[in-house]
Protein backbone atom coordinates (compact mmCIF):
# COMPACT_ATOMS: atom_id res chain seq x y z
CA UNK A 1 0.00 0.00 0.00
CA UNK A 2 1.36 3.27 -0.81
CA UNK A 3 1.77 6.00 1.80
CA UNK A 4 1.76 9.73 1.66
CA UNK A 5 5.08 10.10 1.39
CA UNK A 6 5.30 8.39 -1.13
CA UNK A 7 5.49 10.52 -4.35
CA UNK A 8 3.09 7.98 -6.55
CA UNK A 9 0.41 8.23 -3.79
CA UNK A 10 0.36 12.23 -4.22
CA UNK A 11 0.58 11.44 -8.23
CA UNK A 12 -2.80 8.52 -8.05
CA UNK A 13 -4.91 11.16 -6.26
CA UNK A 14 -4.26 13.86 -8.43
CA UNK A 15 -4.95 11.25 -11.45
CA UNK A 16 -8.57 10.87 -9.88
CA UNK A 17 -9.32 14.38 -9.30
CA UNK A 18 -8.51 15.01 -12.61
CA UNK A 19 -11.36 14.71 -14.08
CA UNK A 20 -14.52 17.33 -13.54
CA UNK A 21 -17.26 15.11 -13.28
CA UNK A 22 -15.63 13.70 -9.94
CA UNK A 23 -14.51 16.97 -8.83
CA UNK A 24 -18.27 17.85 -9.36
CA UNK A 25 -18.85 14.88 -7.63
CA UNK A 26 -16.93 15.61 -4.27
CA UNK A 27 -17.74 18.64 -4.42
CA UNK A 28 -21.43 18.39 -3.91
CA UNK A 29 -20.62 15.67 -1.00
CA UNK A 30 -18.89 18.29 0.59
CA UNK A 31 -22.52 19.44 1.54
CA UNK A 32 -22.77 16.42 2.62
CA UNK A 33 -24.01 12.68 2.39
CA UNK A 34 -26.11 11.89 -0.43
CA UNK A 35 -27.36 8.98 -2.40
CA UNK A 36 -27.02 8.66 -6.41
CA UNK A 37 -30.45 9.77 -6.73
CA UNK A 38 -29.72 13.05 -4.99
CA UNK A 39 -26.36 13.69 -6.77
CA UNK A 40 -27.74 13.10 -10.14
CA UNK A 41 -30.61 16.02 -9.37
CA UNK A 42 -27.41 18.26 -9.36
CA UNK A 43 -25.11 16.85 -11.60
CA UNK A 44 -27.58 15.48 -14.53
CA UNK A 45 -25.82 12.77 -16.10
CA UNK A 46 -26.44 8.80 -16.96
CA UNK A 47 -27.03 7.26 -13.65
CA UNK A 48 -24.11 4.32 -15.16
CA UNK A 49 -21.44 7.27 -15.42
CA UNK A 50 -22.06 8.55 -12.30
CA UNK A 51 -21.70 5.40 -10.79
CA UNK A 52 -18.62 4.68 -12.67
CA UNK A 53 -17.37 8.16 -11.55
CA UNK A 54 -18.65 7.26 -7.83
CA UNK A 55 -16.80 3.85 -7.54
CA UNK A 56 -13.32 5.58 -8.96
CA UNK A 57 -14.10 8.08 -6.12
CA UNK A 58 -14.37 5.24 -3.96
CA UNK A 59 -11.33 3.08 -4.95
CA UNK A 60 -8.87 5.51 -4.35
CA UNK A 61 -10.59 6.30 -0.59
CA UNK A 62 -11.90 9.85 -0.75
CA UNK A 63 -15.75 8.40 -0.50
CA UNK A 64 -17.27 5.65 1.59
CA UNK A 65 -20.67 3.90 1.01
CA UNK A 66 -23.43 3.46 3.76
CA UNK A 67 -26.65 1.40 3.29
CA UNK A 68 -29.78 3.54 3.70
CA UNK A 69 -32.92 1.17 3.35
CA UNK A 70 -32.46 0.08 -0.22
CA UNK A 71 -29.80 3.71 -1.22
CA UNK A 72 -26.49 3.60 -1.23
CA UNK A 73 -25.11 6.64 0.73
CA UNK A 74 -22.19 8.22 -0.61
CA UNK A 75 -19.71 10.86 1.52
CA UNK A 76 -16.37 12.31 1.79
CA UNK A 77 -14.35 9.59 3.68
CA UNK A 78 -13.16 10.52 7.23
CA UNK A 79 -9.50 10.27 6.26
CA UNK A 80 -10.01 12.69 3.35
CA UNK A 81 -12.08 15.25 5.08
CA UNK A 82 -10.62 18.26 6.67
CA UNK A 83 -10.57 20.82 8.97
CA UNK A 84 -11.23 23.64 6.56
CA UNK A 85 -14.65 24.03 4.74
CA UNK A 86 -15.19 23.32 1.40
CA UNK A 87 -11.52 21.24 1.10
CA UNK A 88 -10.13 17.70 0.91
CA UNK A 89 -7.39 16.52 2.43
CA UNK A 90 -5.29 14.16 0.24
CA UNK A 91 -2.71 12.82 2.80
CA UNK A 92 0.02 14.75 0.50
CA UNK A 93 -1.91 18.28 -0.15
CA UNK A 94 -4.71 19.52 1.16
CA UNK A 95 -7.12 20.95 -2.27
CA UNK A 96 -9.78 23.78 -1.24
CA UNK A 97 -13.27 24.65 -3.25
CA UNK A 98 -13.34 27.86 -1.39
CA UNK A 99 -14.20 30.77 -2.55
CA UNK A 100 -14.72 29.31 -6.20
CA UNK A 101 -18.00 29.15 -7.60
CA UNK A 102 -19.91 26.14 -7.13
CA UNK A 103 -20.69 23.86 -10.49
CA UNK A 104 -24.25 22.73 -11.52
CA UNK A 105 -24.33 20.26 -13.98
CA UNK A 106 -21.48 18.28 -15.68
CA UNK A 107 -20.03 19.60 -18.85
């Protein structure tokens, strides 16, 4: 397992984030919990895609899964949330949302 110090680890997160659908993504779970229905209200999109985009988020530990009844409840996992509002904490870097605008919809 790699750890924060290593370089790579730093390098895989930044792969992930990458992308704007799952920056969309974490950034509406920075809210808070919610289940696919909830996030796709928001982010509009094929349910499949944001599920793929959900389990990437997933894989590389920035969101954790809860059962709700017969939902799956996505949020920021504890070991990527921080202190500060609106940011993630990465184990390398810490990235902040603050003070930019907040995205509706997926491009």
């Amino acid at each position: 397992m790699k750890k924060a110090a290593d370089p790579s680890f730093c390098a895989d997160k930044m792969k992930v984030l990458s992308d704007v659908t799952r920056l969309s993504v974490l950034e509406e779970l920075l809210a808070g919990p919610k289940n696919v229905t909830e996030l796709n209200a928001v982010l509009r999109m094929e349910q499949s895609l944001l599920s793929h985009h959900l389990q990437v988020l997933r894989r590389a530990g920035l969101v954790e899964t809860t059962r709700v009844g017969k939902a799956i409840r996505y949020e920021i996992a504890p070991e990527a949330k921080s202190p500060r509002p609106r940011a993630l904490n990465l184990g390398c870097c810490t990235i902040s949302f603050e003070g930019l605008p907040r995205r509706r919809g997926a491009d």
